[in-house]
Protein backbone atom coordinates (compact mmCIF):
# COMPACT_ATOMS: atom_id res chain seq x y z
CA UNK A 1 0.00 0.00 0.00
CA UNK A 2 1.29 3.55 -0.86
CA UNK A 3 1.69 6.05 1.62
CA UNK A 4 -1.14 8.41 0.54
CA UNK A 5 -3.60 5.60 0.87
CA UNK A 6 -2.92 4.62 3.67
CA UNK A 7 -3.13 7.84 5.05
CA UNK A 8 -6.53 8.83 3.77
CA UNK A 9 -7.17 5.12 4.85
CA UNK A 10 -6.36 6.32 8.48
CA UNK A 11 -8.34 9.53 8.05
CA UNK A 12 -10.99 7.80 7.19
CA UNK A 13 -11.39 5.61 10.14
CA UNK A 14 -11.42 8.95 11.68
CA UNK A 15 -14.51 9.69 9.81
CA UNK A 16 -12.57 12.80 8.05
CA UNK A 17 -14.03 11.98 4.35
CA UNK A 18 -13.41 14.96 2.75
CA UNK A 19 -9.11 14.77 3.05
CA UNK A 20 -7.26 15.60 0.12
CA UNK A 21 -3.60 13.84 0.70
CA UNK A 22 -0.70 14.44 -1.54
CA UNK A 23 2.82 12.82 -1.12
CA UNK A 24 6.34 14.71 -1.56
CA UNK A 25 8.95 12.80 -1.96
CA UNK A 26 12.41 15.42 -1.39
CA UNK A 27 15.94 14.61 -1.03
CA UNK A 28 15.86 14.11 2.67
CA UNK A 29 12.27 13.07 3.47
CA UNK A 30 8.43 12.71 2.52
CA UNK A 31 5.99 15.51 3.08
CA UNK A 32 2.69 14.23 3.57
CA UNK A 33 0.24 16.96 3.30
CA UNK A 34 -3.48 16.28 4.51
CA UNK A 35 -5.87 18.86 3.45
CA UNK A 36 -9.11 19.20 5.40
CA UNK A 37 -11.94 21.73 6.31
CA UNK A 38 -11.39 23.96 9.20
CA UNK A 39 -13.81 22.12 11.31
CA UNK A 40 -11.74 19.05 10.72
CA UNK A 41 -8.40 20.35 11.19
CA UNK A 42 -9.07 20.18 14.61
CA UNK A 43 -10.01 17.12 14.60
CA UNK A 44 -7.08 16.04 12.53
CA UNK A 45 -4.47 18.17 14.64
CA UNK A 46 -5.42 17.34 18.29
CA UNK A 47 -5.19 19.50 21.25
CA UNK A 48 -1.72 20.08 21.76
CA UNK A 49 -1.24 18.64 18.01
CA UNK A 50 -1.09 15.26 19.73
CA UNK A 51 -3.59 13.74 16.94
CA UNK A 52 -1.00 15.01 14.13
CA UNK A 53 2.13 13.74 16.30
CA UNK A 54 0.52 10.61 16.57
CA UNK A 55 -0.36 10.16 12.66
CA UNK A 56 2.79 10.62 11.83
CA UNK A 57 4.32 8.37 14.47
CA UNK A 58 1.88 5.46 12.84
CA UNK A 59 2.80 6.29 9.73
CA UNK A 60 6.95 6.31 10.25
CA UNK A 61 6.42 3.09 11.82
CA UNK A 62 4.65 1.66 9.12
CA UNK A 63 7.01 2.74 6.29
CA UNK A 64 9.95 4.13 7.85
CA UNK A 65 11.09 0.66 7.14
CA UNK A 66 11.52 1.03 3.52
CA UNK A 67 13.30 4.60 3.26
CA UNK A 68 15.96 6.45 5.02
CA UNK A 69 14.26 9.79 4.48
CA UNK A 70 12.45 11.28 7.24
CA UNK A 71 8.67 11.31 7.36
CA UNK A 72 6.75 14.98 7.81
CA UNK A 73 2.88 14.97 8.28
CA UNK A 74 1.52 18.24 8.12
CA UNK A 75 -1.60 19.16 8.10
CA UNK A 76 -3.85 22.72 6.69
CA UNK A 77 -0.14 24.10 6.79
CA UNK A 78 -0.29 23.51 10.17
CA UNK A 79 3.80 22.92 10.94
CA UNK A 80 4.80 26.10 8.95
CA UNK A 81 2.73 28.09 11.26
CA UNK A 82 3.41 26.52 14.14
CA UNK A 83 7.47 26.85 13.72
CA UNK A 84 7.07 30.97 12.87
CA UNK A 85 5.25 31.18 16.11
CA UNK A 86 7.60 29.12 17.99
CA UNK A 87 10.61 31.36 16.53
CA UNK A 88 8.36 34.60 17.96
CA UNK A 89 7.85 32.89 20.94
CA UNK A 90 11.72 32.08 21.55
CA UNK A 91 12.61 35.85 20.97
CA UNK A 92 10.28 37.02 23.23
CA UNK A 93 11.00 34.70 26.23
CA UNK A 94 14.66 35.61 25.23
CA UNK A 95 13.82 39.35 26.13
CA UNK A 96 11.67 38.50 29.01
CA UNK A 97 14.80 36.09 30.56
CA UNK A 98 17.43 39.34 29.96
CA UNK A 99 14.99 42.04 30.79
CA UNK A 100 14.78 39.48 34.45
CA UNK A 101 17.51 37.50 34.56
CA UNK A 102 15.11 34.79 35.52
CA UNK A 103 14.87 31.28 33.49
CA UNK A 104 12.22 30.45 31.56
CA UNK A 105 10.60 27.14 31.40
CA UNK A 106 8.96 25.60 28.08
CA UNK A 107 6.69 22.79 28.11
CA UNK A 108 6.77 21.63 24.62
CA UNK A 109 7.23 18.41 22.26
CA UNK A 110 10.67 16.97 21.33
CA UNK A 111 10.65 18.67 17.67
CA UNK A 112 9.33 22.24 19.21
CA UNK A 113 11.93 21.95 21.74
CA UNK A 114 14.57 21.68 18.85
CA UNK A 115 13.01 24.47 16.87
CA UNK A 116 13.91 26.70 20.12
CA UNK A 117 17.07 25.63 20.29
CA UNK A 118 18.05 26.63 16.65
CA UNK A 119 16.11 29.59 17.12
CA UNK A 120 18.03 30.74 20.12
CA UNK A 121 21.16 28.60 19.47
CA UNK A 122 23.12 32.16 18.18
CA UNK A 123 21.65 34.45 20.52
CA UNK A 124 24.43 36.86 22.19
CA UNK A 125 22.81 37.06 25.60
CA UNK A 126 20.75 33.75 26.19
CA UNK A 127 21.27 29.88 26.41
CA UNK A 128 18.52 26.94 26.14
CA UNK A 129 19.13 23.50 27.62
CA UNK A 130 16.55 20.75 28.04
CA UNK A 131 15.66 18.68 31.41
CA UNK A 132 14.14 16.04 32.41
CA UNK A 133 13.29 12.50 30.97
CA UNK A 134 9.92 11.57 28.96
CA UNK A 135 6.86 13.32 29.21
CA UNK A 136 8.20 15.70 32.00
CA UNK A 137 11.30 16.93 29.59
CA UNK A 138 11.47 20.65 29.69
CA UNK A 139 13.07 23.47 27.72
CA UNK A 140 14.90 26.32 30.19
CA UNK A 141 15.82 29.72 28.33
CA UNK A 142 18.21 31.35 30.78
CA UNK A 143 21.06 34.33 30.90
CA UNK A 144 24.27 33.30 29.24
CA UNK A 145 27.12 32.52 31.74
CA UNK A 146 30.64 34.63 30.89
């Protein structure tokens, strides 16, 4: 079975009918993009975009198998939007840790975690460094030490 299908396979057991899927194949990985209503991108998101993480979880582990590229699921656009916010949201807990001086703790997934850290990784006056194990894992923005 070919990736698309199974997808709108997936979507379907989901009772999200109307999902246009289309597969990408670059030179480091697949973009799978799902296309869906606004009332269903919700659906197909997830609070938390837990229902996306887990779609394309399924999916890697279904045909990671049989390619060395990397595996993207994105949904309405969904990731593109989601990584310029995250880049806002670095800078401004970056000025809100040097107008303090306090840390700053981020709750967020593995792959938003690593978005901050590029964001912030040449920043002159800040530093970002994860803790914790699991689902408790945390991302600290903090004051550069001389």
């Amino acid at each position: 079975m070919k990736i698309d299908e199974f997808v709108q396979q997936l979507l379907s057991h989901m009772e999200i009918e109307s999902a246009t899927v289309t597969v990408e194949e670059l030179a480091e990985e697949f973009r799978i993009s799902i296309i869906v209503s606004e009332e269903e991108s919700g659906i197909v998101i997830g609070r938390r975009a837990e229902t996306l993480e887990a779609i394309q979880h399924i999916v890697r582990v279904i045909f990671q198998a049989n390619t060395s590229l990397l595996i993207v699921v994105n949904v309405n656009d969904f990731r593109q939007r989601r990584e310029e916010y995250l880049k806002d949201l670095a800078q401004n807990v970056a000025q809100k840790v040097m107008d303090s001086g306090e840390t700053y703790t981020l709750r967020l997934s593995p792959s938003e975690r690593r978005l901050v850290h590029m964001a912030l990784s040449q920043h002159e006056s800040v530093m970002t460094e994860s803790e914790g194990e699991g689902d408790y894992r945390v991302l600290k923005v903090m004051i550069k030490q001389n």
